[in-house]
Protein backbone atom coordinates (compact mmCIF):
# COMPACT_ATOMS: atom_id res chain seq x y z
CA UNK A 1 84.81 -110.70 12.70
CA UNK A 2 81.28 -110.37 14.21
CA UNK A 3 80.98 -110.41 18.20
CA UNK A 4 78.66 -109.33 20.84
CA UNK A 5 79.12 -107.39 23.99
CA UNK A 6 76.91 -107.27 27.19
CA UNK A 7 76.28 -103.50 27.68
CA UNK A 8 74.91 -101.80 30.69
CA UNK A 9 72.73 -98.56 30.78
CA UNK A 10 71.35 -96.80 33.97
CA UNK A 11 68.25 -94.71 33.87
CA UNK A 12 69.28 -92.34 36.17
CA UNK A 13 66.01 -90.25 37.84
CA UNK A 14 65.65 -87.12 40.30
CA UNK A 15 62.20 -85.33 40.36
CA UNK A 16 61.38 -86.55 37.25
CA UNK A 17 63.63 -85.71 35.17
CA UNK A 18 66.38 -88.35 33.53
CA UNK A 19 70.12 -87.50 33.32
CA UNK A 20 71.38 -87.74 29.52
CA UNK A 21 74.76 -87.19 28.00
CA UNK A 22 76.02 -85.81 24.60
CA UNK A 23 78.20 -88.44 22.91
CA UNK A 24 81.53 -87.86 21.50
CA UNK A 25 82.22 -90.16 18.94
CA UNK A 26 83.53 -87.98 16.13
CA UNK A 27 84.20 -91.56 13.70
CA UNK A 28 80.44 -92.64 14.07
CA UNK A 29 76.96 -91.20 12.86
CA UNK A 30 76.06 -91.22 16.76
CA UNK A 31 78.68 -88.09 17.44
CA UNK A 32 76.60 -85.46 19.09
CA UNK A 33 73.35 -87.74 19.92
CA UNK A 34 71.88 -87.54 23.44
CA UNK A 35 72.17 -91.01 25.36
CA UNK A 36 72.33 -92.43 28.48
CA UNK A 37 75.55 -92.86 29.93
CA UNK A 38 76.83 -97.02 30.04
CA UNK A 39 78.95 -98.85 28.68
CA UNK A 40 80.16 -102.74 28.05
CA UNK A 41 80.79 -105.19 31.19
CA UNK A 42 84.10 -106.82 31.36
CA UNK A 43 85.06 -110.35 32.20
CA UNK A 44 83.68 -111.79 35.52
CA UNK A 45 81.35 -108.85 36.03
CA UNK A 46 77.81 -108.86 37.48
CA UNK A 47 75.80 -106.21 35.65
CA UNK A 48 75.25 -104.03 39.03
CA UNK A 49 78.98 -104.02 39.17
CA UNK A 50 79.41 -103.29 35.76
CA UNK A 51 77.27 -100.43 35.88
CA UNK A 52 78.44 -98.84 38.92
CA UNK A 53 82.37 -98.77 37.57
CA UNK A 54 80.67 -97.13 34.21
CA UNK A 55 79.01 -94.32 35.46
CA UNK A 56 82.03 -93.61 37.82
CA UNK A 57 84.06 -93.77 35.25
CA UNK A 58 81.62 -91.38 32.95
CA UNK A 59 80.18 -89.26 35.12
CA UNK A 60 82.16 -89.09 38.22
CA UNK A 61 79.08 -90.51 41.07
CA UNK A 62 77.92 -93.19 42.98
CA UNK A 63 74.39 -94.33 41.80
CA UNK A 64 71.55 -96.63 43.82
CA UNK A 65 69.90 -99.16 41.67
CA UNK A 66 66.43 -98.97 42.38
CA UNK A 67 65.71 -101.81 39.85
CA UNK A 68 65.69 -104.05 36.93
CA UNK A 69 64.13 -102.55 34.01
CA UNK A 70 62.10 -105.66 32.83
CA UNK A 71 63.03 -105.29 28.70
CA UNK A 72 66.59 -106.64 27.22
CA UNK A 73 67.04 -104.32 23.95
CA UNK A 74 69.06 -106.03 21.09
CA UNK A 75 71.09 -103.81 18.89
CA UNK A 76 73.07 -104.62 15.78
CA UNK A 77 75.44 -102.24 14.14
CA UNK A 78 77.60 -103.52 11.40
CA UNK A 79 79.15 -106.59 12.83
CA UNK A 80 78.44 -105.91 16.20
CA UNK A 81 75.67 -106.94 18.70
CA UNK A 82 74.94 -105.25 21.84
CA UNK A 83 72.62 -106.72 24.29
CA UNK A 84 71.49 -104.21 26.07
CA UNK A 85 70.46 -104.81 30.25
CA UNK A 86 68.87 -101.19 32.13
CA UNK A 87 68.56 -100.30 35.56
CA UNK A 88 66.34 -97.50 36.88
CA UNK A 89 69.16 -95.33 39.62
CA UNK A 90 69.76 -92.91 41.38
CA UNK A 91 72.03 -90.55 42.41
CA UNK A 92 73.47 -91.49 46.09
CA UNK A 93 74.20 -87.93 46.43
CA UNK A 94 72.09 -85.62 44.85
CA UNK A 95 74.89 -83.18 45.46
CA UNK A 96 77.28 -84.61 43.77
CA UNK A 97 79.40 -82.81 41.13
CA UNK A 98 78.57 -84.59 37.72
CA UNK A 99 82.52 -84.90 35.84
CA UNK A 100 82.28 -85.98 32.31
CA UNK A 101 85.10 -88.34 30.91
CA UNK A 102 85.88 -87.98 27.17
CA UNK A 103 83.05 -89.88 25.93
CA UNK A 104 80.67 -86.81 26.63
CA UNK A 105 80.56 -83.28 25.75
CA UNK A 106 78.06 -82.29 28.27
CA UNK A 107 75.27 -83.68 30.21
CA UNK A 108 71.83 -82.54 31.11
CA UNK A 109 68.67 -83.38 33.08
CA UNK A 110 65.29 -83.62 31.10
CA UNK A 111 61.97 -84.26 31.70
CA UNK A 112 59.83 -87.30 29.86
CA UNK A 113 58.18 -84.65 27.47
CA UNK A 114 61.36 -82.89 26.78
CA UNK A 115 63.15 -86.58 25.82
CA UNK A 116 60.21 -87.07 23.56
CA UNK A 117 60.85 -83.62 21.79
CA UNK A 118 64.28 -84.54 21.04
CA UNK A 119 65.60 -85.06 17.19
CA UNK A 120 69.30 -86.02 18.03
CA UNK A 121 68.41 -89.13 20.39
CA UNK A 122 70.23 -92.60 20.55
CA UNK A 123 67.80 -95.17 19.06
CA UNK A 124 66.56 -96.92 21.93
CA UNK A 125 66.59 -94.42 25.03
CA UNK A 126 63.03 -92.97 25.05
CA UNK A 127 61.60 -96.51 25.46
CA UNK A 128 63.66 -97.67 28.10
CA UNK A 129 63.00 -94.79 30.44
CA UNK A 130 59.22 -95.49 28.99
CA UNK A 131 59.49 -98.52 30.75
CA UNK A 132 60.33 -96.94 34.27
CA UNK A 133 56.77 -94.99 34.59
């Protein structure tokens, strides 16, 4: 059965560099691929609030939403569609402790040049956070 989800992705920036994750998704070829965190809204969300329960949930902090990232990114995989809304963050507290859920393996901070120097990247990433300069 073919269906679509509504998926929300924050950009999340401090000095210039962007946070990233390592996926685990050991069933997929996208196991082990840098990304930024996100995830799918559920019923009778906005997107802000949508993306503000997923990165609690992924990484454990409160983001800002500095703003709209003027692209909508269309993905199809199989069956599925993802349509794909990104927001430009960041962290309320620079401070914070960063806790991974299960979905990631670890998480790091990179610069624009280092993002572009990556081979294991999800499709898609470098040109939304292309988009926030």
């Amino acid at each position: 059965m073919k269906h679509f989800q509504l998926v929300v992705l924050p950009v999340i920036e401090n000095d210039g560099k962007y946070l990233l994750t390592k996926r685990i998704d050991k069933y997929s070829d996208y196991h082990g691929k840098w990304q930024l965190p996100g995830g799918a809204m559920e019923f009778s969300e906005t997107p802000e609030k949508a993306l503000r329960r997923e990165v609690h949930e992924e990484l454990g902090i409160e983001v800002n939403i500095v703003k709209l990232i003027p692209t909508i990114d269309i993905k199809v995989r199989g069956k599925w569609q993802g349509i794909f809304i990104s927001y430009l963050c960041s962290m309320k507290d620079e401070n914070a402790e960063i806790i991974l859920n299960e979905e990631a393996s670890k998480f790091q901070w990179f610069t624009l040049e280092e993002i572009k120097k990556l081979d294991n990247l999800f499709e898609g990433c470098l040109e939304v956070i292309l988009l926030c300069n």
